[in-house]
Protein backbone atom coordinates (compact mmCIF):
# COMPACT_ATOMS: atom_id res chain seq x y z
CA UNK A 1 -29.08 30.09 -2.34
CA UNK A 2 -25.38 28.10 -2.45
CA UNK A 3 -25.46 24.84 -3.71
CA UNK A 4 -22.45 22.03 -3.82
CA UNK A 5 -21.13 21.46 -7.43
CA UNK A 6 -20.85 17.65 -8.50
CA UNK A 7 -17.04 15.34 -9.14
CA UNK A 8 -15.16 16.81 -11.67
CA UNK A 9 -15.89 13.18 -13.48
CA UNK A 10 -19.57 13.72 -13.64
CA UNK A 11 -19.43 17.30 -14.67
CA UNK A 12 -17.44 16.04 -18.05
CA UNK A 13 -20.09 13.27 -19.03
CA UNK A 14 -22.80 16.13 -18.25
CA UNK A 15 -20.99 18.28 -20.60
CA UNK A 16 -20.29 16.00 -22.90
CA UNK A 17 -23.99 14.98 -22.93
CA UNK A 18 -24.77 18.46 -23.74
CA UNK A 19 -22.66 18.95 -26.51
CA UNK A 20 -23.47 15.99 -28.04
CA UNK A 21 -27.52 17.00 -28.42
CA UNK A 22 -26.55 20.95 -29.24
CA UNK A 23 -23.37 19.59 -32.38
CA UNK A 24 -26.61 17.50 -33.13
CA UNK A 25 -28.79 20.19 -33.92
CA UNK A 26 -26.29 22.70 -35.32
CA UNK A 27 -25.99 19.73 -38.14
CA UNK A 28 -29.49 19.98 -38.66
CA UNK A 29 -30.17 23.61 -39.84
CA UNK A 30 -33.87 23.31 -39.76
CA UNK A 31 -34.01 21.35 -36.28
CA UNK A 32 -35.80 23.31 -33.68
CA UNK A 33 -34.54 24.40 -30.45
CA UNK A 34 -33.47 21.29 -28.34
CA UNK A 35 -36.56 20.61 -25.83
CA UNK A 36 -35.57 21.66 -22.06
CA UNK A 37 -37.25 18.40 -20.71
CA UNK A 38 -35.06 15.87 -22.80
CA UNK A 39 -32.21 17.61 -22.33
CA UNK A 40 -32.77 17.49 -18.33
CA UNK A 41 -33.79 14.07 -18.50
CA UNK A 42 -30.56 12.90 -20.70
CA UNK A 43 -28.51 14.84 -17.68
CA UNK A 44 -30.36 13.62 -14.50
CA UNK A 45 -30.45 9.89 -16.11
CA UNK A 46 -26.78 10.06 -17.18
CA UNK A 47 -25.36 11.02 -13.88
CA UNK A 48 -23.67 8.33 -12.12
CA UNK A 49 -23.77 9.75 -8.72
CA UNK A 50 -27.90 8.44 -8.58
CA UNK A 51 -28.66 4.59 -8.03
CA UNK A 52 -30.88 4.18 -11.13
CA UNK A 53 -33.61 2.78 -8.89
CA UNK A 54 -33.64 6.26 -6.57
CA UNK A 55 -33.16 8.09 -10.02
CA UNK A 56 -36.68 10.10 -9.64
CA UNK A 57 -37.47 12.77 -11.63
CA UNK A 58 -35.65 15.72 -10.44
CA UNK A 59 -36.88 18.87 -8.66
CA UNK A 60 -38.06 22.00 -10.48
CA UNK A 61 -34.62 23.30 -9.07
CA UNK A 62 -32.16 20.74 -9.96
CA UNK A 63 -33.74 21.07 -13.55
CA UNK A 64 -32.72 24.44 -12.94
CA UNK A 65 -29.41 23.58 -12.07
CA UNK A 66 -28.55 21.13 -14.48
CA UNK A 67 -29.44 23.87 -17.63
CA UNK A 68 -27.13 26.27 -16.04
CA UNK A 69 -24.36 24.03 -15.72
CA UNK A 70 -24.91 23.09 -18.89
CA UNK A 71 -25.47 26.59 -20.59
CA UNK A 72 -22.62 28.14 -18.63
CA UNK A 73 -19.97 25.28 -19.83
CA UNK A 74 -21.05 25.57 -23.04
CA UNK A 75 -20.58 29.53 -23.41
CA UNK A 76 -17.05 29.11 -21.33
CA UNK A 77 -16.05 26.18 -23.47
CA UNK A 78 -16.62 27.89 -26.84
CA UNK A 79 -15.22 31.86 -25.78
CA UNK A 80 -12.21 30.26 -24.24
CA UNK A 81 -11.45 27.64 -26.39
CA UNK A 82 -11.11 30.52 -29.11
CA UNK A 83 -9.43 33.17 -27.29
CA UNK A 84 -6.80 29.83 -26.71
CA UNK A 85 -6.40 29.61 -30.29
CA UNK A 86 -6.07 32.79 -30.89
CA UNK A 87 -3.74 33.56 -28.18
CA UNK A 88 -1.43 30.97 -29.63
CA UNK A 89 -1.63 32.63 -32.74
CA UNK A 90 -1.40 35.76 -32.57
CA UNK A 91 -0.84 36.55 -29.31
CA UNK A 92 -2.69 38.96 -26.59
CA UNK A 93 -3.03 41.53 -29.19
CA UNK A 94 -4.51 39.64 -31.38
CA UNK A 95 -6.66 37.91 -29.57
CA UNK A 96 -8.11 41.02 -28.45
CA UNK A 97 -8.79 42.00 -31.96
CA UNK A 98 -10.67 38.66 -32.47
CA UNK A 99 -12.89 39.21 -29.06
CA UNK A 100 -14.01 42.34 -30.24
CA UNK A 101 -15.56 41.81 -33.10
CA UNK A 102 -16.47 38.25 -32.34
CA UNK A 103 -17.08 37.43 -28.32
CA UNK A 104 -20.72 38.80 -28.64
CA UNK A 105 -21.19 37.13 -31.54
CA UNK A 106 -20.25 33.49 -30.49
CA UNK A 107 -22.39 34.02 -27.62
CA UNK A 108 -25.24 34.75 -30.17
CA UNK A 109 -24.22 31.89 -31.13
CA UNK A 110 -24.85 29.83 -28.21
CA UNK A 111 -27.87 31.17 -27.10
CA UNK A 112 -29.30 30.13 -30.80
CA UNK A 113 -28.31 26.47 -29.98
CA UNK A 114 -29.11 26.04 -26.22
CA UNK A 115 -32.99 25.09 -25.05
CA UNK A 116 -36.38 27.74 -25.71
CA UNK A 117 -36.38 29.82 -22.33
CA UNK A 118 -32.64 29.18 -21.68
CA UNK A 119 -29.94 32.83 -22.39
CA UNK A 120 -26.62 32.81 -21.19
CA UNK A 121 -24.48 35.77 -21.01
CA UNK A 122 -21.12 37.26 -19.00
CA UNK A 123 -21.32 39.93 -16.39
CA UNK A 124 -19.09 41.75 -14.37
CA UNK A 125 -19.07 44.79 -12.41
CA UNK A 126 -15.96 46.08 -14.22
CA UNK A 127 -16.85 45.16 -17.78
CA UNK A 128 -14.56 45.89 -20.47
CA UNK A 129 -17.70 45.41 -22.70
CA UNK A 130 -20.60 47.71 -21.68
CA UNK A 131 -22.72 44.90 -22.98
CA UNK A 132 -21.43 42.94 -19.91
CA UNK A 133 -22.62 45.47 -17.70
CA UNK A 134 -24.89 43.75 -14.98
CA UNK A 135 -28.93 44.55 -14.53
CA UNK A 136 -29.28 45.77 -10.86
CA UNK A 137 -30.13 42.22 -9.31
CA UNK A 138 -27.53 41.01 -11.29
CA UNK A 139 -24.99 43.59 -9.99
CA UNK A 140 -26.34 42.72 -5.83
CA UNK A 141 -25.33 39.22 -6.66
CA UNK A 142 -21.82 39.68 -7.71
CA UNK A 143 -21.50 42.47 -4.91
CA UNK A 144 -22.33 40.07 -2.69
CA UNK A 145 -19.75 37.55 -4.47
CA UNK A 146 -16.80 40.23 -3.79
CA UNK A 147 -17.52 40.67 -0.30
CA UNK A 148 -17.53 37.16 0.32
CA UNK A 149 -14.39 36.40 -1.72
CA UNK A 150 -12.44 39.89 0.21
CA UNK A 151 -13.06 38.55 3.79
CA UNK A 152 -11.30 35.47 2.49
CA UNK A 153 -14.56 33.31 2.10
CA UNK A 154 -14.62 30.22 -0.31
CA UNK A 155 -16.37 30.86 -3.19
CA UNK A 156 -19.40 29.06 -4.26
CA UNK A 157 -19.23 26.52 -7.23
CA UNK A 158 -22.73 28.08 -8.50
CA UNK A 159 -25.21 31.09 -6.96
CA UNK A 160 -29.44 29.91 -7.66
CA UNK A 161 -31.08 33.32 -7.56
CA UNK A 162 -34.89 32.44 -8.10
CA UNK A 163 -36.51 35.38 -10.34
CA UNK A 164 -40.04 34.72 -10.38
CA UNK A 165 -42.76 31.32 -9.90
CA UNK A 166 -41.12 29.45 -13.05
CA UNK A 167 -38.10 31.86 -13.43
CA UNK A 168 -34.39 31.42 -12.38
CA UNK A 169 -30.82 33.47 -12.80
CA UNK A 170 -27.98 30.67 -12.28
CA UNK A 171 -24.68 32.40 -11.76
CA UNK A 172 -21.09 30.86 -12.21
CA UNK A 173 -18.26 32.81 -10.91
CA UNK A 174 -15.23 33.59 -13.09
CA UNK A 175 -11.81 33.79 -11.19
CA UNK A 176 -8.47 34.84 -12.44
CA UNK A 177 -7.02 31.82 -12.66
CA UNK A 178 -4.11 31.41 -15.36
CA UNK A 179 -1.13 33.99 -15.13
CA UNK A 180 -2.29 34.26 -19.01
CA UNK A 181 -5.57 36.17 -18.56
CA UNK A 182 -3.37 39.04 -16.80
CA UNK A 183 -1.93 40.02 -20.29
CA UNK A 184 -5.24 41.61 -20.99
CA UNK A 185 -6.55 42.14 -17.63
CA UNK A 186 -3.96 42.76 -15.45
CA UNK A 187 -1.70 45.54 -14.24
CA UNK A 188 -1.95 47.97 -17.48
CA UNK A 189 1.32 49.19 -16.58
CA UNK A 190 3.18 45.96 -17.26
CA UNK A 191 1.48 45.58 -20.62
CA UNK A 192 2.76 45.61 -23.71
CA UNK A 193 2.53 48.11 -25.45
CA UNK A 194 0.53 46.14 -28.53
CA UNK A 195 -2.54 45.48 -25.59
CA UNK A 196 -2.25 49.13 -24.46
CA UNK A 197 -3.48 50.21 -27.78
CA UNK A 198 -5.71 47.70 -28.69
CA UNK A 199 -7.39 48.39 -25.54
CA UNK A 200 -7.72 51.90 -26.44
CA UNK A 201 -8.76 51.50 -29.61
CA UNK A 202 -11.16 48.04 -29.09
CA UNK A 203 -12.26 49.38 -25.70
CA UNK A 204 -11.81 53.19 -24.88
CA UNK A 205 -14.38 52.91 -21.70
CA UNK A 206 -12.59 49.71 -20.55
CA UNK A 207 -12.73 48.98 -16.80
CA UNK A 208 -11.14 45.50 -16.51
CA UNK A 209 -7.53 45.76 -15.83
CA UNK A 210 -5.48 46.09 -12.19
CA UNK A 211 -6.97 42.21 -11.82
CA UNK A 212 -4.39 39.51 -9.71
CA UNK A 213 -4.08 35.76 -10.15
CA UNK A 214 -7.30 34.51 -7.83
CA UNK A 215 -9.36 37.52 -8.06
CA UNK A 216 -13.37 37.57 -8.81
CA UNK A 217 -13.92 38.83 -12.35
CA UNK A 218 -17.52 38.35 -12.73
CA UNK A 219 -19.96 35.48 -13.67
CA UNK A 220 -21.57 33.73 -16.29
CA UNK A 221 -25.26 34.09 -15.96
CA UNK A 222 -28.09 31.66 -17.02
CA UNK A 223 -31.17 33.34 -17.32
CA UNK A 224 -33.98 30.10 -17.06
CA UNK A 225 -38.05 30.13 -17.85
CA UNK A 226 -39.43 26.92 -17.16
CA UNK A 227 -42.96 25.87 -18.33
């Protein structure tokens, strides 16, 4: 099921919304899991693009929606605002040093702060991680994602794969999109050779290199149980 994605303006004041309840609880040590419903109804009553008099409550599916926007920016925010940091720092070496022993372990992370029946993770059929391997309906969705992307189509801005009567996998493509990521993921040939051997040493099974600017790389995946 393809769905539309909302202006890039409402998008920030949903994520910003979302960070504001999770930096909330992470102050709070003993604070339980945020609820899913308050969440959802601090996102759906927040968005502009609703006349506050038509503002019902939403669908069962734009709930669904709205966690895996929310739960997908979050996990991209936090990995790449890291391997940023670290790639200004120490360069593509280095930050592949960090990712190793830390990637699975900010995404631990989020997954401890986001809503009760609410996992994120990243997939891809050529993971460098073999944690980031894909289940088998995971793997027929981003399949299905190549295909579409290699006769040319336009990629979708989300994929809603429903999973059982409550139960919903929300998938958010990841492109090559910055000349940057192809230090670590591109051509292994033009590497240098400080990648080569971190790959070899961080990653001996690696499969993701050979990637171009615009290519599919995988997804983030929101894995959603609603009451």
């Amino acid at each position: 099921m393809l769905k539309g994605t909302l202006s890039y303006p409402i998008r920030l004041l949903l994520i910003a919304i979302a960070l504001v309840s999770i930096q909330a609880m992470a102050a709070d040590p003993s604070a339980s899991r945020p609820d899913q419903d308050e969440i959802i109804h601090q996102l759906w009553t927040a968005s502009p693009s609703l006349p506050m008099e038509t503002r019902e409550r939403p669908t069962e599916e734009q709930e669904v929606i709205l966690l895996g926007r929310m739960a997908s920016e979050r996990l991209v925010r936090t990995l790449g605002g890291q391997m940023k940091a670290h790639l200004q720092e120490s360069g593509p070496a280095g930050a592949l040093d960090f990712c190793a022993a830390n990637a699975q372990k900010l995404t631990t992370q989020v997954n401890r702060d986001l809503p009760e029946g609410v996992r994120v993770k990243r997939i891809s059929l050529r993971y460098r991680d073999p944690i980031d391997a894909p289940t088998q309906d995971e793997a027929k969705v981003l399949k299905a994602l190549h295909l579409l992307k290699d006769v040319g189509g336009i990629l979708p801005n989300h994929v809603l794969q429903k999973t059982g009567s409550h139960s919903y996998k929300f998938y958010k493509p990841i492109v090559i999109n910055k000349g940057v990521c192809l230090n670590c993921h591109g051509n292994i040939k033009r590497m240098k050779p400080g990648v080569k051997n971190a790959l070899a040493r961080f990653y001996p099974g690696d499969q993701a290199t050979g990637y171009s600017m615009g290519d599919l790389r995988g997804a983030v995946v929101v894995t959603i149980r609603r009451k």
